[in-house]
Protein backbone atom coordinates (compact mmCIF):
# COMPACT_ATOMS: atom_id res chain seq x y z
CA UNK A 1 0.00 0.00 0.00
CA UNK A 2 1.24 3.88 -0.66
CA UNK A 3 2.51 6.08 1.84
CA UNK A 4 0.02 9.07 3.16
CA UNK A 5 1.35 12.85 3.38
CA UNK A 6 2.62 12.43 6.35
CA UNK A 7 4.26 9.55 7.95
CA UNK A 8 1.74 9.84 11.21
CA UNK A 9 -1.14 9.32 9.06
CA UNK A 10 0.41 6.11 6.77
CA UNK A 11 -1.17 3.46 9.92
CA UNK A 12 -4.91 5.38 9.87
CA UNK A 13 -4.25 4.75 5.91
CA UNK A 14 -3.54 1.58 5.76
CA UNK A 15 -6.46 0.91 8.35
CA UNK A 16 -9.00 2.67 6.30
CA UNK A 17 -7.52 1.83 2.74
CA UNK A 18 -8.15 -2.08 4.38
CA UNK A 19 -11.86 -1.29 5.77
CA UNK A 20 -12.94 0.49 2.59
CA UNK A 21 -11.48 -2.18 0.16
CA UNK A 22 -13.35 -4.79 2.29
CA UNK A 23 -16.37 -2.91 2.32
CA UNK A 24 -16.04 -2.46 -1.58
CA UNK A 25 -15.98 -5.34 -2.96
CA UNK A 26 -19.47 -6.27 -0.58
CA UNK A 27 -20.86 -3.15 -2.45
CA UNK A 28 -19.77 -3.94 -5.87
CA UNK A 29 -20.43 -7.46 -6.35
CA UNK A 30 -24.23 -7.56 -5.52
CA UNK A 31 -24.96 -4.33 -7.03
CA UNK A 32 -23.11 -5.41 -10.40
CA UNK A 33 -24.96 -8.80 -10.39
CA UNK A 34 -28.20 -7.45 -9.63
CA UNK A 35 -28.86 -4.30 -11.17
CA UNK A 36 -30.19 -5.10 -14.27
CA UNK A 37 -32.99 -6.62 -12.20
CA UNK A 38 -33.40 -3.38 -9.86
CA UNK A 39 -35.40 -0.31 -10.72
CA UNK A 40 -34.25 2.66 -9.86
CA UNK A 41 -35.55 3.29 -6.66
CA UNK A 42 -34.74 -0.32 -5.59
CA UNK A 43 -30.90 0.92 -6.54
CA UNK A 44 -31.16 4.08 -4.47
CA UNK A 45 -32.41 2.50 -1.38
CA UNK A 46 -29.55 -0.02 -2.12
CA UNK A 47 -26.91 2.63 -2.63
CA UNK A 48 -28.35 4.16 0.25
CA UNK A 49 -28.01 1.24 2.55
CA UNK A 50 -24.16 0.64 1.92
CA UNK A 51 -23.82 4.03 2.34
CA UNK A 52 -24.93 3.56 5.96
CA UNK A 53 -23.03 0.56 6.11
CA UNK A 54 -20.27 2.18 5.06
CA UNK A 55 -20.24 4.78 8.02
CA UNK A 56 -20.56 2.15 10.67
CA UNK A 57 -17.78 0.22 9.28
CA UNK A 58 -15.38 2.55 7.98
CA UNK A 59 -16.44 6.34 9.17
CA UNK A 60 -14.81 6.80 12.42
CA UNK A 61 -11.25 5.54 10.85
CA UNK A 62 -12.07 7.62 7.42
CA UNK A 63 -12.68 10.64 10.16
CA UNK A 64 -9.45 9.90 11.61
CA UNK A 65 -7.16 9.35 8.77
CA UNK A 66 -8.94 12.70 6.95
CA UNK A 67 -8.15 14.71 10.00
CA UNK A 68 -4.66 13.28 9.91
CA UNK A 69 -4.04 14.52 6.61
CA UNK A 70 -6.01 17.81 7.26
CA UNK A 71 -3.59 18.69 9.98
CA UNK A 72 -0.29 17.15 7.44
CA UNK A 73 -1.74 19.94 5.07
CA UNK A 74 -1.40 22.89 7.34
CA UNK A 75 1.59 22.02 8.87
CA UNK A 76 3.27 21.69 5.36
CA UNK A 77 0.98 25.27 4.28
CA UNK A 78 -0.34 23.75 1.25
CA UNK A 79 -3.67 24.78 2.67
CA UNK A 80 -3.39 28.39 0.35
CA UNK A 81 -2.73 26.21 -2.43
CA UNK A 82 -5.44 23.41 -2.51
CA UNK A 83 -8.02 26.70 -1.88
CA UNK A 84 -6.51 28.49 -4.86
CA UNK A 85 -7.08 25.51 -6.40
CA UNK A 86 -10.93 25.17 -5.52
CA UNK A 87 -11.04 28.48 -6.57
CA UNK A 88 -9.82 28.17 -9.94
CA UNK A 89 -11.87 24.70 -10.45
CA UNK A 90 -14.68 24.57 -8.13
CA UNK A 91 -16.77 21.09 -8.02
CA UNK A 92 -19.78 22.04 -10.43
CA UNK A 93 -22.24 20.18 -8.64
CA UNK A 94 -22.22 18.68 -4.73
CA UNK A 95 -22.62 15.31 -3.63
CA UNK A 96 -25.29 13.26 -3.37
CA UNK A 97 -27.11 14.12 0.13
CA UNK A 98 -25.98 10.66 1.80
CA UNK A 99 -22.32 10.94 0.74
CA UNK A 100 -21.82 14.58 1.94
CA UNK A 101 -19.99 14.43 6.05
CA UNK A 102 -22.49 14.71 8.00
């Protein structure tokens, strides 16, 4: 597995690379074999679901490792840069409502 931005964050990387890899292939297998007989809304609510899943499984080391890296940002000040970035190519549209951090 890669390195993070800062050695102190690599462990809460590894950790969540591991839980969200695991929780992955759980999400992609069922949803690949079964969406051609899904509607739409039955693919929501499904998408929905592992999205919860997701959060009890893997949110709490996702918040960790994300603060981590937060913190590896400012302390290197490449905070100016990643907002001159956002600036210059702002995401056009947000989220879905059950991805966004709650």
């Amino acid at each position: 597995m890669a390195q993070s931005l800062s050695p102190g964050c690599t462990p809460l990387k590894h950790a969540y690379d591991s839980c969200f890899n695991t929780w992955f292939e759980g999400y992609l297998e069922p949803a690949i074999t079964h969406s051609k007989n899904l509607s739409q809304g039955q693919r929501n609510e499904y998408a929905k679901e592992k999205a919860e899943e997701f959060e009890q499984k893997c949110g709490a080391i996702w918040a960790q490792y994300k603060e981590c890296v937060q913190k590896a940002v400012r302390d290197r000040g490449l905070g100016e840069l990643l907002d001159q970035a956002r600036q210059e190519n702002p995401l056009r549209e947000p989220p879905p409502t059950f991805l966004r951090n709650k």
